[in-house]
Protein backbone atom coordinates (compact mmCIF):
# COMPACT_ATOMS: atom_id res chain seq x y z
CA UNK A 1 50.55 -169.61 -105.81
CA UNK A 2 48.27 -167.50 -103.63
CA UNK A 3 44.84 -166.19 -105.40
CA UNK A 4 44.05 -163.30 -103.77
CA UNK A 5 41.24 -161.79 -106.32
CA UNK A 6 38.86 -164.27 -108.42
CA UNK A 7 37.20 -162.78 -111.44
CA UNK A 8 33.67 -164.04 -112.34
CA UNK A 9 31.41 -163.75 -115.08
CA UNK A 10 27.79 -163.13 -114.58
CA UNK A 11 25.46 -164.22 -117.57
CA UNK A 12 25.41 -168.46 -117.95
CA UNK A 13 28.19 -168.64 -115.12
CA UNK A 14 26.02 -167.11 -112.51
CA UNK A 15 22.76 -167.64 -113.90
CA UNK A 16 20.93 -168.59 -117.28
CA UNK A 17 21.43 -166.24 -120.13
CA UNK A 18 21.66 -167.91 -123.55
CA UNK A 19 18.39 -170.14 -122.60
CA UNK A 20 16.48 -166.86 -123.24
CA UNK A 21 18.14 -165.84 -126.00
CA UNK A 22 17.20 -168.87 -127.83
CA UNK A 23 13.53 -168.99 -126.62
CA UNK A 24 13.61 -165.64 -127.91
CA UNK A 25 15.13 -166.36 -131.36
CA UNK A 26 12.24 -169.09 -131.94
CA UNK A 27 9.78 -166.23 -131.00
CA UNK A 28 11.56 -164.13 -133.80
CA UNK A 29 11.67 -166.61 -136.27
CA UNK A 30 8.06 -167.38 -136.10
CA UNK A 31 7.23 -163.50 -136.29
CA UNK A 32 8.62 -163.57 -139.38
CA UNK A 33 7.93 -167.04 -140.87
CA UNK A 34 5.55 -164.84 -143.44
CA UNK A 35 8.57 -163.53 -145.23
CA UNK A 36 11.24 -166.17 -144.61
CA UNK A 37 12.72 -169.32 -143.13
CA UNK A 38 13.71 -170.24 -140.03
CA UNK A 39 17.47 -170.40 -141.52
CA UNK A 40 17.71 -167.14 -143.56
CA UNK A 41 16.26 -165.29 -140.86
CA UNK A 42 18.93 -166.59 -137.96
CA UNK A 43 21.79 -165.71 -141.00
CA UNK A 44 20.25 -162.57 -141.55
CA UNK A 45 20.09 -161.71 -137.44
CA UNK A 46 23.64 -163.08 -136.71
CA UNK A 47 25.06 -160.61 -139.17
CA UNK A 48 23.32 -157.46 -137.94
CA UNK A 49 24.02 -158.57 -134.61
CA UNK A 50 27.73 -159.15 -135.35
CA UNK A 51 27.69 -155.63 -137.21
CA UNK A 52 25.59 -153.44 -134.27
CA UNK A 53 27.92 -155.11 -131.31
CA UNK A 54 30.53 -152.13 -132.51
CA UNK A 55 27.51 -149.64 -131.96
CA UNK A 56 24.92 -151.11 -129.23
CA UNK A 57 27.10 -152.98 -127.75
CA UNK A 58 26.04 -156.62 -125.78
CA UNK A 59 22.83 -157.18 -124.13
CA UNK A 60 19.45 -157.77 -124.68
CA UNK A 61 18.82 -154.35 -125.62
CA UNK A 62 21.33 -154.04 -128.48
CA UNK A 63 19.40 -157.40 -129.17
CA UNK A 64 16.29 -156.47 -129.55
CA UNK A 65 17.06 -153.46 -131.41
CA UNK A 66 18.96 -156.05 -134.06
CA UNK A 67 15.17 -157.75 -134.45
CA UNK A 68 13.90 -154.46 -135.42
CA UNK A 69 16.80 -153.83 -138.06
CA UNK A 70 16.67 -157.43 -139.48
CA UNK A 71 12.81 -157.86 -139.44
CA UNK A 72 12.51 -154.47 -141.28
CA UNK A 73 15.03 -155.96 -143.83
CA UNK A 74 13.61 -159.50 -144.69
CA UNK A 75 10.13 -158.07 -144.77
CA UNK A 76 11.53 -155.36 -147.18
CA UNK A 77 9.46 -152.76 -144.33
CA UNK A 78 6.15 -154.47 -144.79
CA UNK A 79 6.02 -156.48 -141.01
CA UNK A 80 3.43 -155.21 -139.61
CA UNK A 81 2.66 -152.21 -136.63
CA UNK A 82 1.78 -155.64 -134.85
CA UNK A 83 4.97 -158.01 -135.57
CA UNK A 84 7.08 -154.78 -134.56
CA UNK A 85 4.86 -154.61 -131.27
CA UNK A 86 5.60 -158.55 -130.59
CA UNK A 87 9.49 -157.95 -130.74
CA UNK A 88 9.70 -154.99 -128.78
CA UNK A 89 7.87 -157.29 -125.96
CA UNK A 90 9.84 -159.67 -126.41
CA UNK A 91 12.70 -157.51 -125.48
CA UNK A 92 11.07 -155.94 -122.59
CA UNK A 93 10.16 -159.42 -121.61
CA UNK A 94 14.69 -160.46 -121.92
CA UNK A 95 14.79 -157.16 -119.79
CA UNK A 96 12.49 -158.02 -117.02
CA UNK A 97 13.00 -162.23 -116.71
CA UNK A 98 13.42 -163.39 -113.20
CA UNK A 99 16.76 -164.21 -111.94
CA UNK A 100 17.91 -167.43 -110.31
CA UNK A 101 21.20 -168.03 -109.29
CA UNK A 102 22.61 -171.91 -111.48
CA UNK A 103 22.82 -174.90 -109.29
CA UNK A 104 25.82 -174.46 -106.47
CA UNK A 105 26.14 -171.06 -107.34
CA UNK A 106 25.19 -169.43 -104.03
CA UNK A 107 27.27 -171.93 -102.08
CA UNK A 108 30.23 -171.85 -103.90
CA UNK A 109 30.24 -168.08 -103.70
CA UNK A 110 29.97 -168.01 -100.08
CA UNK A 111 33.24 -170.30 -100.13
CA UNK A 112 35.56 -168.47 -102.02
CA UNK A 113 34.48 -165.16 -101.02
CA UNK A 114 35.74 -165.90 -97.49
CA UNK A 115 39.23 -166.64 -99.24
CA UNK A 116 39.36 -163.79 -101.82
CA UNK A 117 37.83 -160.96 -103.16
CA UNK A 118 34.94 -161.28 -105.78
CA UNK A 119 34.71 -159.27 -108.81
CA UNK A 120 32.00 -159.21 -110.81
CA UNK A 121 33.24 -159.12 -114.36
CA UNK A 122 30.94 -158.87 -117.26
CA UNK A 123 29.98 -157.39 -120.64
CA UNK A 124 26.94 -156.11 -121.37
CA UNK A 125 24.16 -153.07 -120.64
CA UNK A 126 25.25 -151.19 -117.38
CA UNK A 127 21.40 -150.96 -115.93
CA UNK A 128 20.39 -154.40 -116.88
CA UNK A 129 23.25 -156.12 -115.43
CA UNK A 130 23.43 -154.56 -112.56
CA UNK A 131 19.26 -155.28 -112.18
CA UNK A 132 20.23 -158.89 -112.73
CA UNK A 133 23.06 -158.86 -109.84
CA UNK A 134 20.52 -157.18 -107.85
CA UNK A 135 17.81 -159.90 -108.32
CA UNK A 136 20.52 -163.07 -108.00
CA UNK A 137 20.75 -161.79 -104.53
CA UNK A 138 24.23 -162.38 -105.02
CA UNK A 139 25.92 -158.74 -105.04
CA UNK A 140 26.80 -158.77 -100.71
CA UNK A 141 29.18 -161.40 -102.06
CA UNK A 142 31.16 -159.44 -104.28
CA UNK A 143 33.85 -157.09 -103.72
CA UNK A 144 33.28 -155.16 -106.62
CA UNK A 145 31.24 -155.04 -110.01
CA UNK A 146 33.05 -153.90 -113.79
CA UNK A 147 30.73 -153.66 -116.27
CA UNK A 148 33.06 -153.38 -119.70
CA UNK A 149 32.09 -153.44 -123.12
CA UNK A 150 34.34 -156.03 -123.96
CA UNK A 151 36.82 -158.56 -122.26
CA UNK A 152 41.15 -158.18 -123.78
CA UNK A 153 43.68 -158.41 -121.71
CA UNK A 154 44.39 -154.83 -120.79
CA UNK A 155 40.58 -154.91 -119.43
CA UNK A 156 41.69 -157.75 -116.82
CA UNK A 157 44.42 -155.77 -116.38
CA UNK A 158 42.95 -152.49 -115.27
CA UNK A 159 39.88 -154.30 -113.02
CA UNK A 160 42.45 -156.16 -111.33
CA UNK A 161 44.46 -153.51 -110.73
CA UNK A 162 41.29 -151.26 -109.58
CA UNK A 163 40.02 -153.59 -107.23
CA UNK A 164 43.76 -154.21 -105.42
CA UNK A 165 44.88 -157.11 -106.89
CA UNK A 166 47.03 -158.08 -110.17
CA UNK A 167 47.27 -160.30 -112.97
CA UNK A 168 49.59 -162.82 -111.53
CA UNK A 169 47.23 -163.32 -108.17
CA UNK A 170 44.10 -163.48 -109.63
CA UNK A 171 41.52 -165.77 -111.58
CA UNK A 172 38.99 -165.21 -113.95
CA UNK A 173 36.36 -167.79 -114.11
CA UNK A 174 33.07 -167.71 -116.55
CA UNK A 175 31.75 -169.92 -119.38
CA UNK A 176 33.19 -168.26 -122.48
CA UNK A 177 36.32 -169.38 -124.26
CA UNK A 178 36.75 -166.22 -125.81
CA UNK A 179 35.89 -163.37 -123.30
CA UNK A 180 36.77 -165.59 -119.59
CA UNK A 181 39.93 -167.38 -120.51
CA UNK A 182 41.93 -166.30 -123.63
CA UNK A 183 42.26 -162.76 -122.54
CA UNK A 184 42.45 -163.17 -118.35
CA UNK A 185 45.53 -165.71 -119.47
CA UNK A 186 47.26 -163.07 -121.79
CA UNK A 187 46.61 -160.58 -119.12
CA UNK A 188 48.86 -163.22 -117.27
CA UNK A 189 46.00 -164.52 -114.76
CA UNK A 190 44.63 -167.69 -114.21
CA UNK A 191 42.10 -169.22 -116.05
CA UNK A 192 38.69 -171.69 -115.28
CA UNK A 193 36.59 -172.49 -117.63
CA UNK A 194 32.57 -173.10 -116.44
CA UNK A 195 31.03 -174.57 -119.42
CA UNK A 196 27.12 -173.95 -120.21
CA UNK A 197 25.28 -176.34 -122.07
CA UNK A 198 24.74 -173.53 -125.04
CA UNK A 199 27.07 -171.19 -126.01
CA UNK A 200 26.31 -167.91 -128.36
CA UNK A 201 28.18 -167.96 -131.88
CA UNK A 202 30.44 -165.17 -130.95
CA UNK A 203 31.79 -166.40 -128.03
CA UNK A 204 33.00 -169.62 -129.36
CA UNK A 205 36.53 -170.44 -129.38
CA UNK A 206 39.12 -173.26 -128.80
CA UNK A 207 39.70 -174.01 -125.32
CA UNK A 208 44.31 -173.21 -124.93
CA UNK A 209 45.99 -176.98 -124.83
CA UNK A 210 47.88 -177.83 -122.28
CA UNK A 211 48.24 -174.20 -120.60
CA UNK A 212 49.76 -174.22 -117.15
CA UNK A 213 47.28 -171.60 -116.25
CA UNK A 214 43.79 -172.94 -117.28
CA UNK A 215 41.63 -175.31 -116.06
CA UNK A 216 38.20 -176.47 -117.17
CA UNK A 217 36.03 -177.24 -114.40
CA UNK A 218 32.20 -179.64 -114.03
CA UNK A 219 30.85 -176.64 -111.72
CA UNK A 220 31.79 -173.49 -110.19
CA UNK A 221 31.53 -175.86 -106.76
CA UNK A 222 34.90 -177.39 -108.12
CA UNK A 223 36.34 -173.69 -108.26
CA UNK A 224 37.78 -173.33 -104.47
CA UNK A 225 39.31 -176.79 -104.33
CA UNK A 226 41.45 -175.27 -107.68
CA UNK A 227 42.15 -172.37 -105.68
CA UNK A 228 43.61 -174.40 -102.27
CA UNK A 229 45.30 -176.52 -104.95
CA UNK A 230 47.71 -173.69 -106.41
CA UNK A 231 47.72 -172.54 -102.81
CA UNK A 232 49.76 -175.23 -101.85
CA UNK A 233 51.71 -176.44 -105.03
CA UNK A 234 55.03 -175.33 -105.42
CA UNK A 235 55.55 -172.26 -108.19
């Protein structure tokens, strides 16, 4: 099986993401430790989030604007002009971290792009991720860029599709269970699996057993020699 067109995901499979989401949840929580614990506060954000994705959508601005909403809520509107400040810099601070591509990343890259086209695939806000691929350094690598505001199987479908390729000759790899590899194999694609050390609450999922199309992988360094692998196995 030839790949012609691999599918990557950009945040924690091309560079850190979650790490400063969490740094910026302990920043939160202590913002608010005047009106509530560490605990209720996280259960109070995680629901807001959940409930805003269908409205802001993913990102660190939909994020930030989910601190607002919940610290408004647990402080029953009493957090100060001064706590508000503190989370909006926080967010502006998500917004404007530096960018450095993960371990391998550049490398590996380099390798399959000489194979295959690379398409950036990858939720979020358009500006910000685009900044990000723009910082990595990365983007001459890539044959294209799809920003979507959420991963099925008809989205893998469509970018495939839009970027000359289909289902059936292409890959998607990226650290979620949920968004990389459940949908790109119902779409009828391949499937690799980059694991992160964290993973975010809504992206968590059950790796498929035993699927013919999925592999979980150490590194993205371990994703061409998958790729020459199907190249010369029998269908």
């Amino acid at each position: 099986m030839a790949i012609s067109l691999v599918g990557l995901d950009a945040d924690d499979t091309l560079w850190h993401n979650e790490t400063i989401f969490r740094l910026t949840h302990e920043r939160f929580n202590a913002l608010l430790a005047d009106f509530a614990d560490a605990g209720t506060v996280e259960t109070r954000l995680t629901e807001i989030e959940r409930r805003n994705l269908a409205v802001y959508g993913y990102g660190a601005k939909g994020f930030t604007l989910s601190m607002l909403e919940t610290a408004l809520e647990i402080s029953d509107r009493q957090a100060s002009t001064a706590v508000i400040a503190e989370i909006l810099a926080a967010g502006r601070e998500m917004m404007a971290h530096p960018i450095d591509p993960l371990p391998g990343v550049r490398e590996a890259l380099e390798v399959l792009a000489a194979e295959s086209r690379l398409v950036l695939i990858t939720k979020g806000d358009l500006f910000h991720q685009e900044q990000k691929l723009a910082a990595s350094g990365l983007g001459s690598l890539f044959h294209g860029v799809e920003v979507v505001s959420e991963k099925t199987a008809d989205t893998y479908v469509r970018a495939f599709a839009r970027h000359g390729g289909s289902a059936e000759t292409a890959l998607m790899a990226g650290n979620s269970v949920r968004s990389d590899i459940l949908p790109a194999l119902a779409a009828g694609a391949h499937a690799a699996l980059i694991p992160y050390p964290l993973v975010w609450a809504h992206e968590a999922a059950d790796p498929p057993a035993d699927h013919p199309r999925y592999r979980e992988l150490t590194s993205l360094a371990d994703l061409p020699g998958w790729i020459e692998e199907l190249r010369t196995s029998p269908r």
